[in-house]
PDB file of N, CA and C in Angstrom:
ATOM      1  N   UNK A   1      43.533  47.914   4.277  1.00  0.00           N
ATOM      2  CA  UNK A   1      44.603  48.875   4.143  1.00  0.00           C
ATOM      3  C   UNK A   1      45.078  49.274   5.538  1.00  0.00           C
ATOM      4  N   UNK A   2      46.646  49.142   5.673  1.00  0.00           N
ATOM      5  CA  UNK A   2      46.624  49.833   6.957  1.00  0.00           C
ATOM      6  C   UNK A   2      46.832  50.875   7.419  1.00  0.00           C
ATOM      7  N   UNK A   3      46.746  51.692   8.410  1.00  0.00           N
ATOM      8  CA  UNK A   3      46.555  52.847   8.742  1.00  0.00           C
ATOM      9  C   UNK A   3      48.161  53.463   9.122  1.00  0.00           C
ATOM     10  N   UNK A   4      47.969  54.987   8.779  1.00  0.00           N
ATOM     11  CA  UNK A   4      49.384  55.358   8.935  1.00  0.00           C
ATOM     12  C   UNK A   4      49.292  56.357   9.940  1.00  0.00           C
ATOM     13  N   UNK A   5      50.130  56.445  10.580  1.00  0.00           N
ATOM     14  CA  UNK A   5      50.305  57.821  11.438  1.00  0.00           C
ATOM     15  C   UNK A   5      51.706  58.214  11.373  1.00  0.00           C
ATOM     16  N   UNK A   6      51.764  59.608  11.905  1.00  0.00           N
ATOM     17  CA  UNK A   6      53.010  60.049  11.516  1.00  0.00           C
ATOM     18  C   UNK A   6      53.082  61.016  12.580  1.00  0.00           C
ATOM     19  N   UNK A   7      54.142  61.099  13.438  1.00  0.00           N
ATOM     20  CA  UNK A   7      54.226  61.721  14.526  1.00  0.00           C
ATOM     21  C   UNK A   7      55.654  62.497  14.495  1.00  0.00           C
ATOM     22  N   UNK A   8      56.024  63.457  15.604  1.00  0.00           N
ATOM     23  CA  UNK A   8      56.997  64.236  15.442  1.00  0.00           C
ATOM     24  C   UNK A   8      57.920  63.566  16.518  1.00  0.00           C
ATOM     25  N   UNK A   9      58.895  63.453  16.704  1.00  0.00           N
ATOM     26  CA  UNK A   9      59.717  62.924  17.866  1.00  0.00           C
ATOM     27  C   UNK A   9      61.180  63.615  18.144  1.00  0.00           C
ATOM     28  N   UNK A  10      61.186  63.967  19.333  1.00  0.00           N
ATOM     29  CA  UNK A  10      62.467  64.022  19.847  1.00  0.00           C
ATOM     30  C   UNK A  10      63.561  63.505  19.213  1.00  0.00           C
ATOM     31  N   UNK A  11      64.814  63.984  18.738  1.00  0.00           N
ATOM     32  CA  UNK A  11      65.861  63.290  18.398  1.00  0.00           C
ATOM     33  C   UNK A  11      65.932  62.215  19.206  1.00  0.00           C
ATOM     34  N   UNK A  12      66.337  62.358  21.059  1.00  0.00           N
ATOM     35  CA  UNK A  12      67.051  61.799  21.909  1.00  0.00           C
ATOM     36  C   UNK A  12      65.704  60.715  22.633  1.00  0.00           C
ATOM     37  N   UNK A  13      64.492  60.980  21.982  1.00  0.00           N
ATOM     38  CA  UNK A  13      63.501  59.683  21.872  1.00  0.00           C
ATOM     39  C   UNK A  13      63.543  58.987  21.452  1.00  0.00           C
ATOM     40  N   UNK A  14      64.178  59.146  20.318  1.00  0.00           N
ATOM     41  CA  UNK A  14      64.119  58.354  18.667  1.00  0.00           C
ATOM     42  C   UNK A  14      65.956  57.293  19.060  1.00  0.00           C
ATOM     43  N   UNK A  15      66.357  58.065  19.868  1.00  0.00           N
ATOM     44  CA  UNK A  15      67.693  56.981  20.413  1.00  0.00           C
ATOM     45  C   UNK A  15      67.286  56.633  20.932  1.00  0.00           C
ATOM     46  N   UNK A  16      66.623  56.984  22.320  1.00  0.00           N
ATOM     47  CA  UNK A  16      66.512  55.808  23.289  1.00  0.00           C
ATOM     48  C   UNK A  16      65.991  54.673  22.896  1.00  0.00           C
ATOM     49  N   UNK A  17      64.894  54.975  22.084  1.00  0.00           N
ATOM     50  CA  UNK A  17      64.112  53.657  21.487  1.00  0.00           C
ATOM     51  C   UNK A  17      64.751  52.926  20.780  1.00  0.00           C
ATOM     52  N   UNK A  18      65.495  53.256  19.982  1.00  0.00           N
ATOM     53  CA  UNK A  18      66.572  52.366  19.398  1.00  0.00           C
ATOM     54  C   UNK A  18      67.643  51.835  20.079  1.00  0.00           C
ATOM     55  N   UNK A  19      68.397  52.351  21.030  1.00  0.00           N
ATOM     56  CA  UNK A  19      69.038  52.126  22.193  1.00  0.00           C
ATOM     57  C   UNK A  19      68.401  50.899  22.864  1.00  0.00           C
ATOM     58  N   UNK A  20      67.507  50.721  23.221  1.00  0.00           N
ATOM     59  CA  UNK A  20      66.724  49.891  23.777  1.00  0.00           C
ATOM     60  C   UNK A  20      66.531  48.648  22.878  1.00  0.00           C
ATOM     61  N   UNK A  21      66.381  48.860  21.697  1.00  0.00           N
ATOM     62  CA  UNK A  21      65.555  47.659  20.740  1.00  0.00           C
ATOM     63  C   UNK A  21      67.383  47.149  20.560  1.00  0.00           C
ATOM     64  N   UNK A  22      68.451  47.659  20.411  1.00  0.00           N
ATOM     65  CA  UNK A  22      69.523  47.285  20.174  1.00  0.00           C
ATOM     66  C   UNK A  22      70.003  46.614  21.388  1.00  0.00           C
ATOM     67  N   UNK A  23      69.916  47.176  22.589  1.00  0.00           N
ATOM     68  CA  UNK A  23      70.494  46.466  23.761  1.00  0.00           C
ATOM     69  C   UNK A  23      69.873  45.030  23.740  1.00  0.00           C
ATOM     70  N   UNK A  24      68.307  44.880  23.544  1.00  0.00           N
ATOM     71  CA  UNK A  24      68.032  43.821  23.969  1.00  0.00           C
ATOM     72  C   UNK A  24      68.042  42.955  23.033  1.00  0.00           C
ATOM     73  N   UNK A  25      68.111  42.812  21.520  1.00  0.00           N
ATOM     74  CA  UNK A  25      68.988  41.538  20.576  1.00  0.00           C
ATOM     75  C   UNK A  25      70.346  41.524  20.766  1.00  0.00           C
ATOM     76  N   UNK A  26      71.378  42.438  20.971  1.00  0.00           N
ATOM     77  CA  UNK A  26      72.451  42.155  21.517  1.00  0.00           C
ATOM     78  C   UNK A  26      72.935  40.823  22.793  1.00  0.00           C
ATOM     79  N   UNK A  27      71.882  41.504  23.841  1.00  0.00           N
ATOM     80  CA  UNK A  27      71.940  40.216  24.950  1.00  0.00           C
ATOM     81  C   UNK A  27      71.785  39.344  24.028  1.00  0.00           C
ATOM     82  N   UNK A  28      70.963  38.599  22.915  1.00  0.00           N
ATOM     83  CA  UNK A  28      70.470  36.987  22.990  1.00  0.00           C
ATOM     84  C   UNK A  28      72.284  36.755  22.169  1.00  0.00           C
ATOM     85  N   UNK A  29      72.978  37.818  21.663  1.00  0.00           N
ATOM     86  CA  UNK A  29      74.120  37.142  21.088  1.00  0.00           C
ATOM     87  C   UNK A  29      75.431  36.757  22.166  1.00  0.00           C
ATOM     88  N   UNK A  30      75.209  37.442  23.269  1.00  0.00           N
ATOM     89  CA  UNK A  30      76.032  37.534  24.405  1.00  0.00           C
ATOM     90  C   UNK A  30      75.869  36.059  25.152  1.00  0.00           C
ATOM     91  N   UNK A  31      77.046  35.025  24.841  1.00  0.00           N
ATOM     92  CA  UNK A  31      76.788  34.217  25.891  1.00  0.00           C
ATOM     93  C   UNK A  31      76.587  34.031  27.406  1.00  0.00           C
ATOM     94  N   UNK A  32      76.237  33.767  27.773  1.00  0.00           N
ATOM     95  CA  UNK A  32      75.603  33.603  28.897  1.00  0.00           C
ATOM     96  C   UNK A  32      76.730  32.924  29.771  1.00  0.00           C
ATOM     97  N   UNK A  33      77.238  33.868  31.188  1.00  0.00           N
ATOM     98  CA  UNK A  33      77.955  33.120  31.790  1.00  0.00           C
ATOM     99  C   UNK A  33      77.991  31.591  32.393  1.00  0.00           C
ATOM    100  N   UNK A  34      79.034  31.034  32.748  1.00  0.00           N
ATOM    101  CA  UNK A  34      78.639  29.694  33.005  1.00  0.00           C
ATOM    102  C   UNK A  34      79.641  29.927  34.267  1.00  0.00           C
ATOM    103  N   UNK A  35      78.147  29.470  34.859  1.00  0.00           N
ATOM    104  CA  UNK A  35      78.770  29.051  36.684  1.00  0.00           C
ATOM    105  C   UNK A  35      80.317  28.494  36.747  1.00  0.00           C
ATOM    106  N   UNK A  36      80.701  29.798  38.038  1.00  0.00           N
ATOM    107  CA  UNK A  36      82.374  29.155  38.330  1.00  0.00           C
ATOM    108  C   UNK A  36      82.548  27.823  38.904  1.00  0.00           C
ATOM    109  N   UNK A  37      82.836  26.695  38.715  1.00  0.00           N
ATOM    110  CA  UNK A  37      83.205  25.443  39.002  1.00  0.00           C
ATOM    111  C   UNK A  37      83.826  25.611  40.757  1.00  0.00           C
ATOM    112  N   UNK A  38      83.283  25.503  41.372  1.00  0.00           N
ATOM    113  CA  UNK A  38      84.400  25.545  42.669  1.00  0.00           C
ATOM    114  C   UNK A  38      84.412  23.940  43.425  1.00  0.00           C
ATOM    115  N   UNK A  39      86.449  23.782  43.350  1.00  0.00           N
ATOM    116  CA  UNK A  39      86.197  22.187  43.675  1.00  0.00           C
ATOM    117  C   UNK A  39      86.579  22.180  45.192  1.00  0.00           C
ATOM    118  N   UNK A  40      86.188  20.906  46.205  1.00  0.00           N
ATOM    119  CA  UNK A  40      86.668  21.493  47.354  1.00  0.00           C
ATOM    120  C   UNK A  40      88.097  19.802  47.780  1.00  0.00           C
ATOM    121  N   UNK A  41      88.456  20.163  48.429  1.00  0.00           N
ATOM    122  CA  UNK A  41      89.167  18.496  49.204  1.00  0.00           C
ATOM    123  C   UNK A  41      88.383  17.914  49.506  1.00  0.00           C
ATOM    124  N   UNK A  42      89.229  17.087  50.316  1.00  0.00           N
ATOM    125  CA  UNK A  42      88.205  16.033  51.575  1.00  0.00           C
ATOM    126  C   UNK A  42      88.399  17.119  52.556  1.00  0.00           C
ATOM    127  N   UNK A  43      89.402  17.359  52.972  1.00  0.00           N
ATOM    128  CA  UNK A  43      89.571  18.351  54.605  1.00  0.00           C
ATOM    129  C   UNK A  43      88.265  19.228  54.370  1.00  0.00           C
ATOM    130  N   UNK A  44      88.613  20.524  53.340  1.00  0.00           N
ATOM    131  CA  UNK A  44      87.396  21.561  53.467  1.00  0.00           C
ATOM    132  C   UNK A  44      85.889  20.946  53.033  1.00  0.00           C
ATOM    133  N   UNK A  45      85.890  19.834  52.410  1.00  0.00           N
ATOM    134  CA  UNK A  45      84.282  19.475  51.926  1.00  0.00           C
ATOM    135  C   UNK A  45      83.807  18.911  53.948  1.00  0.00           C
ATOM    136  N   UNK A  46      84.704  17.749  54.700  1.00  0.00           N
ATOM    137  CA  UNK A  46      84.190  17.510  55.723  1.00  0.00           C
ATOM    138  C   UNK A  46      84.299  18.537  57.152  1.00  0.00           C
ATOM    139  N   UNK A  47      85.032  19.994  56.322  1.00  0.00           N
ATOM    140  CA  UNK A  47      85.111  20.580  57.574  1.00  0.00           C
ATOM    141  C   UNK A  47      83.463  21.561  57.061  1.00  0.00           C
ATOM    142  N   UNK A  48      82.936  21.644  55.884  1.00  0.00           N
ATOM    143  CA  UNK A  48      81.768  22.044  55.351  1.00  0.00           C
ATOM    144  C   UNK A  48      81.098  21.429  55.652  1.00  0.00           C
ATOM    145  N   UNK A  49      80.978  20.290  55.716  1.00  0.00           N
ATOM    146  CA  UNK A  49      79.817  19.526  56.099  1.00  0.00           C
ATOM    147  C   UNK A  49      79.753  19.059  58.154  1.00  0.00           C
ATOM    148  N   UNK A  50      80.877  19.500  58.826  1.00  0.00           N
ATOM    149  CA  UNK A  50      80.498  19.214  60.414  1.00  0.00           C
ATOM    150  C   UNK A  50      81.044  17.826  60.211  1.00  0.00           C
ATOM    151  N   UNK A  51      81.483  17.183  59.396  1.00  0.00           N
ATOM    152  CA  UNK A  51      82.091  15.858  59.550  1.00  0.00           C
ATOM    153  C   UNK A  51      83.423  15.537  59.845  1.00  0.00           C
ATOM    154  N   UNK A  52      83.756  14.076  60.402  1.00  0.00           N
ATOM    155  CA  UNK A  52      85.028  13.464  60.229  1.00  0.00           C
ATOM    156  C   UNK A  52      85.618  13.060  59.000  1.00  0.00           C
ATOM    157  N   UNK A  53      86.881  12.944  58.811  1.00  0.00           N
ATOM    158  CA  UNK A  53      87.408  12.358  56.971  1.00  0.00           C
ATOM    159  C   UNK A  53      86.466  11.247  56.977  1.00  0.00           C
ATOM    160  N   UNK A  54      86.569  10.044  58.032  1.00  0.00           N
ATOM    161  CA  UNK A  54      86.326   8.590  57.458  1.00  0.00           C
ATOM    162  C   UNK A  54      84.482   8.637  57.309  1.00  0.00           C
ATOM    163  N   UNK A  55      83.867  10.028  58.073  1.00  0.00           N
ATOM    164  CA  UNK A  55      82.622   9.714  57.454  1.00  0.00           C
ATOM    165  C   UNK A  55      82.579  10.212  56.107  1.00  0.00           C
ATOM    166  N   UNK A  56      83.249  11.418  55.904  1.00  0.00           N
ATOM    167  CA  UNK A  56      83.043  11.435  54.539  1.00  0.00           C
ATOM    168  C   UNK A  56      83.189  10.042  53.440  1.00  0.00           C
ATOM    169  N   UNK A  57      84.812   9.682  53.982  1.00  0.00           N
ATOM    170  CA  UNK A  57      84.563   8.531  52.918  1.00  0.00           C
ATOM    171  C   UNK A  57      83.750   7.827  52.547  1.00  0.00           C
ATOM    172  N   UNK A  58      82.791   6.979  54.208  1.00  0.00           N
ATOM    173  CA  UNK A  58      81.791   6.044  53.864  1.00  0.00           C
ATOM    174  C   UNK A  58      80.674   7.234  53.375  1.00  0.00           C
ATOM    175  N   UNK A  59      80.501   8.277  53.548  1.00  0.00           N
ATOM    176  CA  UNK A  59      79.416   8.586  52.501  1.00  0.00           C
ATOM    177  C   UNK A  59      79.870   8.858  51.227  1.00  0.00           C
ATOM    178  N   UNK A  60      81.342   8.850  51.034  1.00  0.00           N
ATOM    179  CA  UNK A  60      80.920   8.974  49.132  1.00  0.00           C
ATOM    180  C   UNK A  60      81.062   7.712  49.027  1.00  0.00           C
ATOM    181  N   UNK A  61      81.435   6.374  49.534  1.00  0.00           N
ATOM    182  CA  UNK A  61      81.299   5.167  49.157  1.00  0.00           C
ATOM    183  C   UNK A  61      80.109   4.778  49.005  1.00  0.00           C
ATOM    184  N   UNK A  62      78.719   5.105  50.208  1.00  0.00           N
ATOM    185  CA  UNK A  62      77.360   5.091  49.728  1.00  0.00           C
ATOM    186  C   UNK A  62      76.710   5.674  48.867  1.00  0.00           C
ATOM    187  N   UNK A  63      77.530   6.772  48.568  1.00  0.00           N
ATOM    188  CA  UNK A  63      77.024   7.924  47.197  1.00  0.00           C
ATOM    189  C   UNK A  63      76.340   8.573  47.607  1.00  0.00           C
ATOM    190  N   UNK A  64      76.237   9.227  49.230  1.00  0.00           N
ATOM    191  CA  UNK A  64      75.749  10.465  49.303  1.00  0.00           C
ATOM    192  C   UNK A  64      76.253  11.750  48.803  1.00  0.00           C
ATOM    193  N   UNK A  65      77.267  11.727  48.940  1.00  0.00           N
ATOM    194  CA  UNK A  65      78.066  12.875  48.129  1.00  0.00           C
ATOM    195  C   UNK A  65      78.800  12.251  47.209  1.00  0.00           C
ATOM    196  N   UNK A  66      79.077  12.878  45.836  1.00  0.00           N
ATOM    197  CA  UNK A  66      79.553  12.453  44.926  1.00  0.00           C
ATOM    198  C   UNK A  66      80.921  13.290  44.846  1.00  0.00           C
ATOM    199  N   UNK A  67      82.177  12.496  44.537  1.00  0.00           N
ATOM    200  CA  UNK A  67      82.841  12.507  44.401  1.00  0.00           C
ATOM    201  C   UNK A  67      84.178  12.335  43.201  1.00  0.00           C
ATOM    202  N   UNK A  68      84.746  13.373  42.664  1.00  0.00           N
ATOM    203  CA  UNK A  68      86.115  13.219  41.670  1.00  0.00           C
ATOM    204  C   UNK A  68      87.294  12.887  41.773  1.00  0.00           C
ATOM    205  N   UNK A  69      87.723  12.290  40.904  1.00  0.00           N
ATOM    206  CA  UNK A  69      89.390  11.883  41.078  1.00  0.00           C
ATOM    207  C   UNK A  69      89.882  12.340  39.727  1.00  0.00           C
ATOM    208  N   UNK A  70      91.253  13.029  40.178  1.00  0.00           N
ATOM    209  CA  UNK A  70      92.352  13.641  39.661  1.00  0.00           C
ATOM    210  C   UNK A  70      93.569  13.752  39.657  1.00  0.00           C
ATOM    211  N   UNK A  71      94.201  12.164  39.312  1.00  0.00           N
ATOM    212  CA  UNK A  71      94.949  11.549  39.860  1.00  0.00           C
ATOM    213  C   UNK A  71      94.786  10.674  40.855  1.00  0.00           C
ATOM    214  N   UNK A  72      95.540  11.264  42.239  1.00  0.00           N
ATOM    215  CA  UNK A  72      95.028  10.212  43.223  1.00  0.00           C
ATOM    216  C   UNK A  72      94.577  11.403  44.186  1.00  0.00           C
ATOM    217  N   UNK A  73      94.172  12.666  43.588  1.00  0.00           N
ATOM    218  CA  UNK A  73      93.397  13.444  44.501  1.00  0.00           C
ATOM    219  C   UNK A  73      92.277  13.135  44.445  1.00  0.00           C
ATOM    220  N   UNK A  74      91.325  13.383  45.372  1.00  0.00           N
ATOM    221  CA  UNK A  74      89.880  13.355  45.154  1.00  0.00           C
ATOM    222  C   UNK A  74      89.171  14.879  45.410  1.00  0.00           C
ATOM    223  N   UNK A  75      88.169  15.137  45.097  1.00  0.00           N
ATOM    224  CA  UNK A  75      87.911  16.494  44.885  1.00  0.00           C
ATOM    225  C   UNK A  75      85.960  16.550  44.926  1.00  0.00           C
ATOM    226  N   UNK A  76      85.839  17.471  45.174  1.00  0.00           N
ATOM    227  CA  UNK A  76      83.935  17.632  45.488  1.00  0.00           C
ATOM    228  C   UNK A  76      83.601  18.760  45.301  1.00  0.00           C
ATOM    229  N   UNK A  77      82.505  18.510  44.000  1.00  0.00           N
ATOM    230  CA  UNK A  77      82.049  19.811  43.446  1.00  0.00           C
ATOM    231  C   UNK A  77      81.144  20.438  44.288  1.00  0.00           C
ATOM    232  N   UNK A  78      81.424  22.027  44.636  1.00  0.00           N
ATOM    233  CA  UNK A  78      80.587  22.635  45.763  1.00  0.00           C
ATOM    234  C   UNK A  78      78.722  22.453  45.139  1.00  0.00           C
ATOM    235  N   UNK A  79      78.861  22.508  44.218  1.00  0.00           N
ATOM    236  CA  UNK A  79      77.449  22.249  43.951  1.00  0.00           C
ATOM    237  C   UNK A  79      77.094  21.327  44.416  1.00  0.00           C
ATOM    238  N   UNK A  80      77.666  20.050  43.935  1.00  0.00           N
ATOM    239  CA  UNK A  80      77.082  18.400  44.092  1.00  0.00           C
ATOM    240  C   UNK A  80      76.601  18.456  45.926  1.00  0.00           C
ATOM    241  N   UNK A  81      77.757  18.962  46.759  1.00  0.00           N
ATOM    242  CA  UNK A  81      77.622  18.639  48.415  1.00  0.00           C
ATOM    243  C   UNK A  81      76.574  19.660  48.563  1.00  0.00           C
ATOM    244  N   UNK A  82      76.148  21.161  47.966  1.00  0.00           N
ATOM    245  CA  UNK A  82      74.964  21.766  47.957  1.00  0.00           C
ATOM    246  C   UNK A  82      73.815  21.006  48.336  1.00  0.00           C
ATOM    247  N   UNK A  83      73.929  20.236  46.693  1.00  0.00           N
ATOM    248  CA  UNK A  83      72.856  19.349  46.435  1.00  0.00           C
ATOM    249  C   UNK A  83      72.331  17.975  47.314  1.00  0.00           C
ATOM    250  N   UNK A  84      73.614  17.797  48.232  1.00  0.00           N
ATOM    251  CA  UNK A  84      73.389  16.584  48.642  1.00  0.00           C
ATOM    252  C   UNK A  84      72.952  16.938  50.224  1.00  0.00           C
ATOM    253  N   UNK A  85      73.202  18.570  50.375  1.00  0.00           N
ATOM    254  CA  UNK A  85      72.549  18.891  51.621  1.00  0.00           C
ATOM    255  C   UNK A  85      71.235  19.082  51.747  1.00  0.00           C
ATOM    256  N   UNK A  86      70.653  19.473  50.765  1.00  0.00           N
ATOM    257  CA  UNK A  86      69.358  19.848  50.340  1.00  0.00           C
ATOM    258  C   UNK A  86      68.742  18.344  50.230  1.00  0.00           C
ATOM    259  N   UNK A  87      68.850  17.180  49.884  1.00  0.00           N
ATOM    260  CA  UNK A  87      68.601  16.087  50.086  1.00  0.00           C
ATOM    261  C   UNK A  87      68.448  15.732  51.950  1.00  0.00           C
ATOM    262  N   UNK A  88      69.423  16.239  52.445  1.00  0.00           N
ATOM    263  CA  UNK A  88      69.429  15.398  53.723  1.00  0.00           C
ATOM    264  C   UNK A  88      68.249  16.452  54.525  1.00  0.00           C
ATOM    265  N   UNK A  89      68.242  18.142  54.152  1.00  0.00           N
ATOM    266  CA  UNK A  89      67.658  18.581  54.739  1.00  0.00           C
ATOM    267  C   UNK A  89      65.708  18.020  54.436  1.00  0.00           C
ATOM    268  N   UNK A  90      65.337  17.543  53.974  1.00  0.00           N
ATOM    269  CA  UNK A  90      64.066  17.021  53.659  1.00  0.00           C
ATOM    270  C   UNK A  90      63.746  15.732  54.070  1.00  0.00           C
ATOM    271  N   UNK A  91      64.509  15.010  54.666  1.00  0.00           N
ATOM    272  CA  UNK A  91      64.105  13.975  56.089  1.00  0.00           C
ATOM    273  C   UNK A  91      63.217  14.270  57.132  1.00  0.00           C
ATOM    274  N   UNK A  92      63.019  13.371  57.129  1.00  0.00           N
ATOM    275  CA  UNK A  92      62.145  13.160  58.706  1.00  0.00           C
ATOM    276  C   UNK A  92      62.565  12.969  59.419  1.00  0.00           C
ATOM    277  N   UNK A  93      63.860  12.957  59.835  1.00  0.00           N
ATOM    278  CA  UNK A  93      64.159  12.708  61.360  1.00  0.00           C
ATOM    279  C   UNK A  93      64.197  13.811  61.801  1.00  0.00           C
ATOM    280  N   UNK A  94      64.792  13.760  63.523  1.00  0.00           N
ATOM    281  CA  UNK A  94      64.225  14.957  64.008  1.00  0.00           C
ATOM    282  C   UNK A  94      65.548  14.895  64.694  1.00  0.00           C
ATOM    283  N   UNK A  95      66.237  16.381  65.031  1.00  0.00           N
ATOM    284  CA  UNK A  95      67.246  16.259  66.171  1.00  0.00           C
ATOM    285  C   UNK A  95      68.862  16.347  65.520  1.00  0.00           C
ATOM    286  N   UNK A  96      69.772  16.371  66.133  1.00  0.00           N
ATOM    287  CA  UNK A  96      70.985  16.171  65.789  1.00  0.00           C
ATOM    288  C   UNK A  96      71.780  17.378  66.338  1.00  0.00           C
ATOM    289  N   UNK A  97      73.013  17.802  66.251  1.00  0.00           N
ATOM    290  CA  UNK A  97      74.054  18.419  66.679  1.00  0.00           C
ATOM    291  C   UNK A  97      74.247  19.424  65.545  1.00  0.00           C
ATOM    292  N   UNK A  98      74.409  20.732  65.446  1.00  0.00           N
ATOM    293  CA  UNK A  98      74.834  21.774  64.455  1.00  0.00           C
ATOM    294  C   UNK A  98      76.391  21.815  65.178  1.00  0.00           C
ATOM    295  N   UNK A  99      77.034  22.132  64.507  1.00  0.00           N
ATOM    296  CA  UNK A  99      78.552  22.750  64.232  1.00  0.00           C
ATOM    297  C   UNK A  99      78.749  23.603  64.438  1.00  0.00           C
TER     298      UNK A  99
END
């Protein structure tokens, strides 16, 4: 059998607690934002990265950075060149020139 208790409560207890149990099933119905897309050029992706245009090119031709077309624009998701810095930063070489 289970046991009962019975207690006296505050009106403005008896909300908060409900206040609370309501806020937080609410969130799971609330979608969840989705990251702003930010696209960049060639100019601002190689002036982001310390590069020249034509290295950029040969690196999205090697597929270090990945690259979109939109029309005959091309375009680079700030994430992807994120991602592709975080790649280069975990080398072993040693040395080079900052910007």
């Amino acid at each position: 059998m289970a046991n009962v208790m019975l207690h006296t409560f505050e009106l403005s207890d008896f909300e908060k607690v409900v206040e609370q149990v309501l806020e937080r099933k609410l969130k799971s119905f609330i979608p969840k934002e989705k990251e702003k897309l930010t696209l960049l050029s060639r100019k601002d992706t190689a002036k982001l990265l310390c590069i020249s245009l034509p290295t950029l090119h040969d690196w999205t031709k090697t597929g270090i950075v990945k690259a979109h077309r939109i029309g005959n624009r091309i375009l680079y998701k700030l994430e992807e060149v994120n991602q592709a810095l975080n790649q280069i930063q975990t080398s072993t070489k040693k040395g080079g020139l900052s910007c």
